[in-house]
Protein backbone atom coordinates (compact mmCIF):
# COMPACT_ATOMS: atom_id res chain seq x y z
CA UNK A 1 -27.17 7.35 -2.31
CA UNK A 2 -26.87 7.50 1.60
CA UNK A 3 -27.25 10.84 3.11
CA UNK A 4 -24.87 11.48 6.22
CA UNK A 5 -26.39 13.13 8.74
CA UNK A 6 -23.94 16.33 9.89
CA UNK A 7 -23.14 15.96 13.82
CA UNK A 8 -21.12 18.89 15.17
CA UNK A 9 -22.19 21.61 17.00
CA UNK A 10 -20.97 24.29 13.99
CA UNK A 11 -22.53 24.74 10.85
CA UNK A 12 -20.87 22.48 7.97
CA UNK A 13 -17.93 24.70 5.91
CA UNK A 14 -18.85 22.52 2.81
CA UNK A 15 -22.28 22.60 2.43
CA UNK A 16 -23.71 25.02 5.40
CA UNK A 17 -26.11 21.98 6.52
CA UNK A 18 -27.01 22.55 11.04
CA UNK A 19 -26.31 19.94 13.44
CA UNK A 20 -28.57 16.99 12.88
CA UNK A 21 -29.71 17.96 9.28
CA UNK A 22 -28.01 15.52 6.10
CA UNK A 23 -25.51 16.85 4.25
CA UNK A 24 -25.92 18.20 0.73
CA UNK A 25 -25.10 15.09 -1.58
CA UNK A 26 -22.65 17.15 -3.05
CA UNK A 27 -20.76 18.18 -0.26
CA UNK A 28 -17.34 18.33 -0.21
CA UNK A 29 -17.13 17.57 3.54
CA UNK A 30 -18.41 13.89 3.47
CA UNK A 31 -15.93 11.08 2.14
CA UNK A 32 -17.41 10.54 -1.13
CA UNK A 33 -17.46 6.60 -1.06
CA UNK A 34 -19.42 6.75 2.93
CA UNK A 35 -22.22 8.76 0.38
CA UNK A 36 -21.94 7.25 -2.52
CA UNK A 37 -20.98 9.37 -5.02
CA UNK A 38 -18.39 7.15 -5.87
CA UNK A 39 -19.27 3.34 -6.46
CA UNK A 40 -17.51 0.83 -4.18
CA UNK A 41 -16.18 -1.14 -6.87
CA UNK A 42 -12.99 -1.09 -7.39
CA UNK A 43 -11.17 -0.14 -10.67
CA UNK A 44 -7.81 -0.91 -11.84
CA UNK A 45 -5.75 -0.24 -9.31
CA UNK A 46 -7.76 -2.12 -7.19
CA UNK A 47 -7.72 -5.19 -8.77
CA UNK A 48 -3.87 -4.66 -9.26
CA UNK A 49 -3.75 -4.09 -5.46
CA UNK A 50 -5.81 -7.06 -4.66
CA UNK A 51 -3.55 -9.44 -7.35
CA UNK A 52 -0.31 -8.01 -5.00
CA UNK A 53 -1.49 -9.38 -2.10
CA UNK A 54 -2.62 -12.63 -2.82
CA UNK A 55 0.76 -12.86 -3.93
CA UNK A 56 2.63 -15.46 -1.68
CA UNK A 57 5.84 -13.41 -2.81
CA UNK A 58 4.70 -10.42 -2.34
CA UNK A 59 4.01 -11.76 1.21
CA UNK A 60 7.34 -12.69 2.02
CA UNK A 61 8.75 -9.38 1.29
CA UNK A 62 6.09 -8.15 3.63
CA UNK A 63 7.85 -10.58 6.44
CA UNK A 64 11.52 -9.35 5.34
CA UNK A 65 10.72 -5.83 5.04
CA UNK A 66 9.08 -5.82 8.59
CA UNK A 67 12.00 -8.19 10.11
CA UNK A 68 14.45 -4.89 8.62
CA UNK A 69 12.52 -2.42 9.91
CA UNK A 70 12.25 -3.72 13.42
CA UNK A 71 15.07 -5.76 13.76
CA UNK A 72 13.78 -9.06 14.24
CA UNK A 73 14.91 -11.92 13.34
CA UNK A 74 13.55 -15.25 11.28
CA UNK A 75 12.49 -16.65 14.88
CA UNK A 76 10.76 -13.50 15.88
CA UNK A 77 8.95 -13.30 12.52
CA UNK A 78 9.25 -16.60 10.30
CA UNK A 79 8.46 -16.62 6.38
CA UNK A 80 4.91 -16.84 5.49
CA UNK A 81 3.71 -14.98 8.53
CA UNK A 82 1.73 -12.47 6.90
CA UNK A 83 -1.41 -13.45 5.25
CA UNK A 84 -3.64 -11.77 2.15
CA UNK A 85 -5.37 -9.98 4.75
CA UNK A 86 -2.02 -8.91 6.26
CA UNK A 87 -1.25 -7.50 2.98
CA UNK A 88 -4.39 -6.23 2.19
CA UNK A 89 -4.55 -4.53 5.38
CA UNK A 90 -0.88 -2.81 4.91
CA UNK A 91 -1.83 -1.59 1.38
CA UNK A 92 -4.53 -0.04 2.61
CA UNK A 93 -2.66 1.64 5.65
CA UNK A 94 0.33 2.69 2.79
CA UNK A 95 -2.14 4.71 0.75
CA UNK A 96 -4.11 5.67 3.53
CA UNK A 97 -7.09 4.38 2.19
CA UNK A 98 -10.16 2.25 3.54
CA UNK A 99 -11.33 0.43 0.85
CA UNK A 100 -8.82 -0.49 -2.08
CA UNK A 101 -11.65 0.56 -4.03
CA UNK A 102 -10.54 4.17 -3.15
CA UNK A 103 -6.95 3.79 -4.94
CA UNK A 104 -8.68 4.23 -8.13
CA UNK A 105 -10.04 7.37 -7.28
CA UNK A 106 -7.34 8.97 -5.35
CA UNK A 107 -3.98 10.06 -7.04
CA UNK A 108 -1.68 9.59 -4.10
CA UNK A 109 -3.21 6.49 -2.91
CA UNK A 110 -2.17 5.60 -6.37
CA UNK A 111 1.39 7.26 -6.53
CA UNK A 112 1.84 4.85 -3.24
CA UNK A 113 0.65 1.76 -4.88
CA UNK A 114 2.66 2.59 -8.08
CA UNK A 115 5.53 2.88 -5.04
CA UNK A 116 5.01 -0.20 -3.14
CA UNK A 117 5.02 -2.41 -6.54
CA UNK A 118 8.36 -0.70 -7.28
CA UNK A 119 9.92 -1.46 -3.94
CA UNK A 120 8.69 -5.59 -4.20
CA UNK A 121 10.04 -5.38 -7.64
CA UNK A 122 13.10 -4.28 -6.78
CA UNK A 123 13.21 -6.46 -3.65
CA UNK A 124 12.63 -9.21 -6.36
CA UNK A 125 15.32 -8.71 -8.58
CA UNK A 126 17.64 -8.63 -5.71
CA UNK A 127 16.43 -12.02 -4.24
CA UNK A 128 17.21 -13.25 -7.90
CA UNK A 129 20.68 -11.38 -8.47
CA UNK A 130 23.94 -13.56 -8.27
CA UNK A 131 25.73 -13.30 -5.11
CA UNK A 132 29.75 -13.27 -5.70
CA UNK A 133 31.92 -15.68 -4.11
CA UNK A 134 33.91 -13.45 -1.62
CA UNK A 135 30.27 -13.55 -0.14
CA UNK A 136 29.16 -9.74 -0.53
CA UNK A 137 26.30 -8.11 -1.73
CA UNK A 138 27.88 -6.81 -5.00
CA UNK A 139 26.57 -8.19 -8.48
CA UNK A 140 29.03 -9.69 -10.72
CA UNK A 141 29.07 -8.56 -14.53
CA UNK A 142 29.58 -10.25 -17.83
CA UNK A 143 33.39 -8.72 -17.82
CA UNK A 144 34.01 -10.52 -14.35
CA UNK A 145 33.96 -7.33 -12.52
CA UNK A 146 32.32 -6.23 -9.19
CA UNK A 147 29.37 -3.56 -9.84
CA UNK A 148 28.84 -0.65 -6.49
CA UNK A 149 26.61 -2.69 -3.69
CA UNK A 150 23.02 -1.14 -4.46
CA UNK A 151 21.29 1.48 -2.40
CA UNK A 152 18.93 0.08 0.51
CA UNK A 153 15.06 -0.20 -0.72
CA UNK A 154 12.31 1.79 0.98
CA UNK A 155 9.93 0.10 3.22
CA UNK A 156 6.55 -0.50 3.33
């Protein structure tokens, strides 16, 4: 287990440990993966994290979300510019986490990752829906009618 040595000029709230003494291994103060307490490895929801962005798909709804969100266009940001450790690295940022590891062990880390797999998926099944001849965004049914155009997704 590392010990992490406590630095500020105020006694710790967590574990009452001076300036320059460790923290108590227990305390609540120090991120629990910088001492240990919690293995690096990642669970789950790490490996599920890791799987979404070596997706190449998954990558190129990174490029079109970004292109949205800042108005850019194909030029300005071409498909395929962001690599797995673009999309690692934006994960990570999403469930403000570190380490993917950490999405295992932290709820809304994983309430974002459930999120972000919802938004591709959805981004997905709109790449793959049928767009109607008069050019629109609406989905055509089995009766020949026009379904409502569907909400806008959520970004990354």
């Amino acid at each position: 287990m590392t010990m992490i040595k406590h630095e500020t000029g105020e006694p710790c709230g967590g574990c009452g440990s001076q300036s320059g003494q460790h923290h108590a291994p227990e305390c609540p103060s120090v991120n629990a993966f910088r001492a240990g307490r919690i293995p690096a490895k990642g669970g789950q929801q790490a490996r599920r994290a890791a799987i979404l962005c070596q997706n190449a798909r998954f990558r190129l709804y990174l490029d079109h979300t970004q292109r949205r969100r800042h108005g850019l266009s194909v030029t300005d940001l071409p498909d395929g510019t962001h690599t797995e450790q673009d999309a690692a690295d934006a994960v990570r940022r999403a469930c403000g986490v570190g380490s993917r590891a950490e999405i295992d062990h932290d709820d809304e880390a994983r309430a974002m990752l459930d999120r972000i797999v919802a938004d591709y998926q959805r981004w997905e099944r709109q790449q793959r829906r049928a767009v109607s001849p008069v050019g629109d965004n609406r989905e055509i049914s089995a009766m020949g009618d026009k379904a409502q155009p569907q909400q806008q997704e959520r970004c990354l």
